[in-house]
C-alpha atoms as a PDB file:
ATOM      1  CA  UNK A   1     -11.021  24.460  -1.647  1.00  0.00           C
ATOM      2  CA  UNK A   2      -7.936  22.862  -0.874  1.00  0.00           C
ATOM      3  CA  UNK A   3      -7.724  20.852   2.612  1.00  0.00           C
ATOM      4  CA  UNK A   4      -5.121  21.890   5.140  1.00  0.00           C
ATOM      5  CA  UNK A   5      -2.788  19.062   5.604  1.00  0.00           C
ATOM      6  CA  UNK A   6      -1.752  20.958   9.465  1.00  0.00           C
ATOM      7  CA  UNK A   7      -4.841  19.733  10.436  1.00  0.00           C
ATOM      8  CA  UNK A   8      -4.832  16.617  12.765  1.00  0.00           C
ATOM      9  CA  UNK A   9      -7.598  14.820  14.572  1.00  0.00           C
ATOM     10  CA  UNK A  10      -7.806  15.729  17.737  1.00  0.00           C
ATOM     11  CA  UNK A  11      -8.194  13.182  20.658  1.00  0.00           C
ATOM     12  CA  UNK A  12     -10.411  13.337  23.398  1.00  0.00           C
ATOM     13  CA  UNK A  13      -9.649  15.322  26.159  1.00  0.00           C
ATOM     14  CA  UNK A  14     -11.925  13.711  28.638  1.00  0.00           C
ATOM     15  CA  UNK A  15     -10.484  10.496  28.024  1.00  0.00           C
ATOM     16  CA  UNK A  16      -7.024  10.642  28.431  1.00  0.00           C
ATOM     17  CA  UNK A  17      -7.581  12.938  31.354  1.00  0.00           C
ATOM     18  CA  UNK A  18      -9.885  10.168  32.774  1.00  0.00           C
ATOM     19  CA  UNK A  19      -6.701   8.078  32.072  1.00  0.00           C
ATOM     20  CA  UNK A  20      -4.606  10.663  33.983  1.00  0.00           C
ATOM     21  CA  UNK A  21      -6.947  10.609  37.200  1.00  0.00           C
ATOM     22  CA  UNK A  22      -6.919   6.824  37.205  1.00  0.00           C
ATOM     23  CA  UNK A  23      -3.449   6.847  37.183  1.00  0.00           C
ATOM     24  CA  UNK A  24      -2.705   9.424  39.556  1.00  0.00           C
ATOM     25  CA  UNK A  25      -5.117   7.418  41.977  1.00  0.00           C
ATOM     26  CA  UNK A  26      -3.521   4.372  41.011  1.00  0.00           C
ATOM     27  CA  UNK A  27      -0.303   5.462  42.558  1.00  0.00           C
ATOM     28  CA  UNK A  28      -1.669   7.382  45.342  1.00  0.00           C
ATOM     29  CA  UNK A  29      -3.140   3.937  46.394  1.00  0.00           C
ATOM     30  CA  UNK A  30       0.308   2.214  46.186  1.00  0.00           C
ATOM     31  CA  UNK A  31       2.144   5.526  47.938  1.00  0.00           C
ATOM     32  CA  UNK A  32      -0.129   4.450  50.838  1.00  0.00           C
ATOM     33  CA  UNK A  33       0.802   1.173  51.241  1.00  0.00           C
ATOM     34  CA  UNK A  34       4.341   1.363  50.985  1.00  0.00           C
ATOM     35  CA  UNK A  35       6.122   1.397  54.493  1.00  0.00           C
ATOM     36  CA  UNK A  36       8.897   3.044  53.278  1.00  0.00           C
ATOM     37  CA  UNK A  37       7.040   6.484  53.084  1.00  0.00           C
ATOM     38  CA  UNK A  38       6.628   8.196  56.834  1.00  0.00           C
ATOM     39  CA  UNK A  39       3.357   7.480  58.413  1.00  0.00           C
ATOM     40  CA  UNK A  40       1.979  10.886  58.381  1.00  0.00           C
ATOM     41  CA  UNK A  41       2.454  11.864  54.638  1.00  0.00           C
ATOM     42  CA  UNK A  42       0.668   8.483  54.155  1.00  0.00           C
ATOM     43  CA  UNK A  43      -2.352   9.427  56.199  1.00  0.00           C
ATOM     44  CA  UNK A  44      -2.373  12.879  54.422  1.00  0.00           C
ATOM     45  CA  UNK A  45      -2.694  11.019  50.468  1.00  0.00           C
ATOM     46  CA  UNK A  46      -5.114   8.610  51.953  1.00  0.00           C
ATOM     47  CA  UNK A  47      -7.141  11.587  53.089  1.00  0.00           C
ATOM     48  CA  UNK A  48      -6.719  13.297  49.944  1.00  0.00           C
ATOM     49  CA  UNK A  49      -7.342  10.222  47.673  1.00  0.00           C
ATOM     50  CA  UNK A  50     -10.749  10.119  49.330  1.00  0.00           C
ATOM     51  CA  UNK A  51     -11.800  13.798  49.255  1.00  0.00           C
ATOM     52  CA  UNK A  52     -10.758  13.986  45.642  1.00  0.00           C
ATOM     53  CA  UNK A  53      -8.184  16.650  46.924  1.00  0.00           C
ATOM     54  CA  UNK A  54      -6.928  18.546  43.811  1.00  0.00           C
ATOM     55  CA  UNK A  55      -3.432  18.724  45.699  1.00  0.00           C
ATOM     56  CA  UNK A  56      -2.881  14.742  45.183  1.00  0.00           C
ATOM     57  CA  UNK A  57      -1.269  15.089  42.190  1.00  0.00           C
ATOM     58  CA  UNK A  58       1.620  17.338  43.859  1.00  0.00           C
ATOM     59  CA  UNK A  59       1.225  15.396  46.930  1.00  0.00           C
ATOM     60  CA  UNK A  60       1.951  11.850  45.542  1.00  0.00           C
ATOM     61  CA  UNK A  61       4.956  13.371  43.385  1.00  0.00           C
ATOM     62  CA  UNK A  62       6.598  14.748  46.321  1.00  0.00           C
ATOM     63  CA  UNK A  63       6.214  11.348  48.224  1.00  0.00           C
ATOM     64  CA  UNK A  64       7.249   9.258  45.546  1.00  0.00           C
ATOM     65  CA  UNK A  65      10.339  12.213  45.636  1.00  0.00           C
ATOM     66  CA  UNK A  66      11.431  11.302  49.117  1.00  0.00           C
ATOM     67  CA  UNK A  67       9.962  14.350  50.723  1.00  0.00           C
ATOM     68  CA  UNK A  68       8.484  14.758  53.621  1.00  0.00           C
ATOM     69  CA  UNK A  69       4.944  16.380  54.212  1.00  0.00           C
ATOM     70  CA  UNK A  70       4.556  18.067  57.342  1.00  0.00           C
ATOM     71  CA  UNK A  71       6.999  19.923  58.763  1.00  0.00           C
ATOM     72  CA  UNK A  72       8.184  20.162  62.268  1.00  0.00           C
ATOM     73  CA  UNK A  73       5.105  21.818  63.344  1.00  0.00           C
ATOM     74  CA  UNK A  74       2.866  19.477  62.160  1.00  0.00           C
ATOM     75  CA  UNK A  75       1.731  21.533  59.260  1.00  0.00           C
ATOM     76  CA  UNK A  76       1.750  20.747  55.276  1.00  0.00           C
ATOM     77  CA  UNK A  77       5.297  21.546  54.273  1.00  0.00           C
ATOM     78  CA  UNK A  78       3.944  23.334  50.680  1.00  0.00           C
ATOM     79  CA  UNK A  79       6.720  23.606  48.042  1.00  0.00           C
ATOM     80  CA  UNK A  80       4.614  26.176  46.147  1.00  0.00           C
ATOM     81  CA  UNK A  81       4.978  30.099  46.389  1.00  0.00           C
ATOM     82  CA  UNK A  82       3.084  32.436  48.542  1.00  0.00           C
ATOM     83  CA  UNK A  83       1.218  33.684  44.948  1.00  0.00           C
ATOM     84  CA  UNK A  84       0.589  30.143  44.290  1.00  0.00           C
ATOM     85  CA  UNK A  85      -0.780  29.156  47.399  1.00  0.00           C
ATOM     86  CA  UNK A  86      -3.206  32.137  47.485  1.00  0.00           C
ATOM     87  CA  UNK A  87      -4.561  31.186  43.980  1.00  0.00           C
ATOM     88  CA  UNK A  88      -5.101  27.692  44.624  1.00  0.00           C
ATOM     89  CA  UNK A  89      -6.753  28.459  47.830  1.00  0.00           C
ATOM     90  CA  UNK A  90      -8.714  31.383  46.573  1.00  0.00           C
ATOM     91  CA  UNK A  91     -10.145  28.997  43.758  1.00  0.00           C
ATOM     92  CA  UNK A  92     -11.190  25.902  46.272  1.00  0.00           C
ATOM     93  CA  UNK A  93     -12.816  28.973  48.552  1.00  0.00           C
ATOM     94  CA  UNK A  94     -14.678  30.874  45.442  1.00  0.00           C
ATOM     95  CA  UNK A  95     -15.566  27.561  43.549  1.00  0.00           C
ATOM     96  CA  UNK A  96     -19.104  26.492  42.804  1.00  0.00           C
ATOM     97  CA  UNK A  97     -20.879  23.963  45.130  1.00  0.00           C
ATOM     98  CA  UNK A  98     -21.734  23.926  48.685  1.00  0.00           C
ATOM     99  CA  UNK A  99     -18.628  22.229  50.170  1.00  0.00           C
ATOM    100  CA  UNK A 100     -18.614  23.999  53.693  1.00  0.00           C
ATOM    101  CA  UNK A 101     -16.052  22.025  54.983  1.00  0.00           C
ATOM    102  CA  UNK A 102     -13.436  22.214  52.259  1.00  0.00           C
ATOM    103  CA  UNK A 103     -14.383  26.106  51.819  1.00  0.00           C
ATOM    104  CA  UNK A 104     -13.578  26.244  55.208  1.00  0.00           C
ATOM    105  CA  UNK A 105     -10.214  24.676  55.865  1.00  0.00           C
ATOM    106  CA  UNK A 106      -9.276  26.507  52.236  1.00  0.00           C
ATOM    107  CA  UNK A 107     -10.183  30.051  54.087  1.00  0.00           C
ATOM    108  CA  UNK A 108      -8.402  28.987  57.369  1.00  0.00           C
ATOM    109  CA  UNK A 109      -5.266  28.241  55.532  1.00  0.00           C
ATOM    110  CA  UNK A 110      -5.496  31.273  53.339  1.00  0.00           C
ATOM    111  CA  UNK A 111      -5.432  33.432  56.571  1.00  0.00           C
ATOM    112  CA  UNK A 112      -2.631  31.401  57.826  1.00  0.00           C
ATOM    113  CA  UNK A 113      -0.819  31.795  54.935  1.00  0.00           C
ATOM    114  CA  UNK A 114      -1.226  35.884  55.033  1.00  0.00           C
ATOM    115  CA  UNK A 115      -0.591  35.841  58.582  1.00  0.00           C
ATOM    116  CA  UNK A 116       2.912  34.206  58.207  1.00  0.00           C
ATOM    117  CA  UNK A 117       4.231  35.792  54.879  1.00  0.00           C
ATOM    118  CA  UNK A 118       6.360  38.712  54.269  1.00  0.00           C
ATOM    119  CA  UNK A 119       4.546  40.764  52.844  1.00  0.00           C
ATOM    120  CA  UNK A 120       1.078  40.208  53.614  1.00  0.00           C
ATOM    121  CA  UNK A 121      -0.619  43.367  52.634  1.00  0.00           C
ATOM    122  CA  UNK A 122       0.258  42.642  49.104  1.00  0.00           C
ATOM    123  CA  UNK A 123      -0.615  38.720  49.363  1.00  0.00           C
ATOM    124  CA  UNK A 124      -4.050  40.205  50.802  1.00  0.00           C
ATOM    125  CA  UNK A 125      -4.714  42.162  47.652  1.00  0.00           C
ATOM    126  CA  UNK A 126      -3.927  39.079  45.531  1.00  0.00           C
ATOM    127  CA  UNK A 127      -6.566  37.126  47.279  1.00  0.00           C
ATOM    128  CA  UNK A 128      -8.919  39.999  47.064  1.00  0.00           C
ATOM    129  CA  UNK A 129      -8.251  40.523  43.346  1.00  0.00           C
ATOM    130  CA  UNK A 130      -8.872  36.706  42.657  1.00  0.00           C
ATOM    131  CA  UNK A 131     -11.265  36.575  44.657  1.00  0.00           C
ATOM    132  CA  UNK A 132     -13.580  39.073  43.025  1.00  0.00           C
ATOM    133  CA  UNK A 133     -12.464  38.379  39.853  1.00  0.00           C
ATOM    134  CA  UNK A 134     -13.534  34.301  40.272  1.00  0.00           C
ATOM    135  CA  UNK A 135     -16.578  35.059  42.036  1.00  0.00           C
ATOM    136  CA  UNK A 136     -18.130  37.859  39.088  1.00  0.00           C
ATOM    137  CA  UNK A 137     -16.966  35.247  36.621  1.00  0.00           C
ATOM    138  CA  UNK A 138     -19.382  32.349  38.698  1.00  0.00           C
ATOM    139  CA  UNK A 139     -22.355  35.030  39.121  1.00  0.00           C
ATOM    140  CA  UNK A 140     -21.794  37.230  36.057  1.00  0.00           C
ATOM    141  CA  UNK A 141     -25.219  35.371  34.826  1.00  0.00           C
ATOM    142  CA  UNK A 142     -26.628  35.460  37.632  1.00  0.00           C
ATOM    143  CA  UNK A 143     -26.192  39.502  37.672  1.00  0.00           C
ATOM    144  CA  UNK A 144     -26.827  39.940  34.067  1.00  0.00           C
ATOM    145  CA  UNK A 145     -30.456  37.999  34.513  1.00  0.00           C
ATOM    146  CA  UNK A 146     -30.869  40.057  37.495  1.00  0.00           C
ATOM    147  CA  UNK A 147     -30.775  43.102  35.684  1.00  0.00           C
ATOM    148  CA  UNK A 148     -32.441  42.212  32.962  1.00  0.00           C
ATOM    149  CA  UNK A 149     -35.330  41.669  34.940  1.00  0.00           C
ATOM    150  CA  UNK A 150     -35.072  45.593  37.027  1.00  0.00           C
ATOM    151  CA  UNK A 151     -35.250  46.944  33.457  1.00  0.00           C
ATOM    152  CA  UNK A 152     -38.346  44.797  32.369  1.00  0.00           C
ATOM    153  CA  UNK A 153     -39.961  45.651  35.249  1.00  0.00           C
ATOM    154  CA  UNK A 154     -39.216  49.378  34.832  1.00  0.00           C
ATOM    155  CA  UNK A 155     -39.453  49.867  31.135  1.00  0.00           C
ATOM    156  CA  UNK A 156     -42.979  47.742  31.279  1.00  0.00           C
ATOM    157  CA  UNK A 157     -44.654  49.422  34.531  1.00  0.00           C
ATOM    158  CA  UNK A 158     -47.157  51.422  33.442  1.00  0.00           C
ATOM    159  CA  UNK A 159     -48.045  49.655  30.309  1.00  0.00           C
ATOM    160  CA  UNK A 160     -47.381  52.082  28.122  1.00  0.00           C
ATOM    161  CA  UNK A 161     -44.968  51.787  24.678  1.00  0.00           C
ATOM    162  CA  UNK A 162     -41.420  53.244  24.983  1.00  0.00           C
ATOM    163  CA  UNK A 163     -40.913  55.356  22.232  1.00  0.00           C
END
């Protein structure tokens, strides 16, 4: 059998996304101590850098960009789309763990968002789609086992074979 010469070795994802993190928290780190970015923005990737915010990626580019983070009302000026915003927040809300807090704010934004778009009906049914869509994927286990279990208990009841 002849070997395929296509082939390559493949590296270790966990590493060099280790390497990524790192990295990205590496700059996050210098974003906040440079006066040169606005006070607030800097208080927003400090508080992201320690809640292990999955936005500080996007949040340190767009400093290190020049940009602003808040907008005139005070709120996180997001660069991302409507659809975007809804997935990203549906994910942090449906995720597994018991993070009240960050399930929280993700949930309070998510109405915000709905409340302020343009077509919010249809941004609604996004979030509901995702939502139950995520959430059977996390449980679909869970469910399955359940089952499993009704029909045990059923087919083996009275002790007698099933034919």
């Amino acid at each position: 059998m002849a070997n395929d010469s296509s082939a390559s070795v493949r590296e270790n994802p966990h590493v060099n996304q280790t390497s990524i993190i790192n990295a990205i928290k590496e700059r996050a780190r210098a974003v906040i101590s440079d006066p040169l970015i606005d006070a607030p923005s800097r208080a927003i990737i400090r508080y992201a850098l320690e809640t292990n915010d999955p936005l500080l990626p996007e949040l340190v580019r767009r400093a290190d960009a020049g940009e602003t983070l808040l907008d005139e009302a005070g709120y996180l000026n997001r660069s991302r789309s409507d659809e975007e915003k809804i997935e990203a927040l549906t994910d942090l809300i449906c995720r597994a763990g018991d993070e009240a807090g960050t399930k929280s704010a993700a949930l309070l934004v998510l109405m915000s968002t709905l409340e302020n778009a343009s077509h919010p009906k249809a941004l609604a049914n996004l979030a509901k789609h995702l939502a139950f869509t995520r959430c059977g994927e996390l449980s679909f286990n869970g469910v399955v086992e359940a089952q499993i279990a009704v029909f045990e208990s059923e087919l083996l009841a009275d002790d007698t074979p099933v034919s």
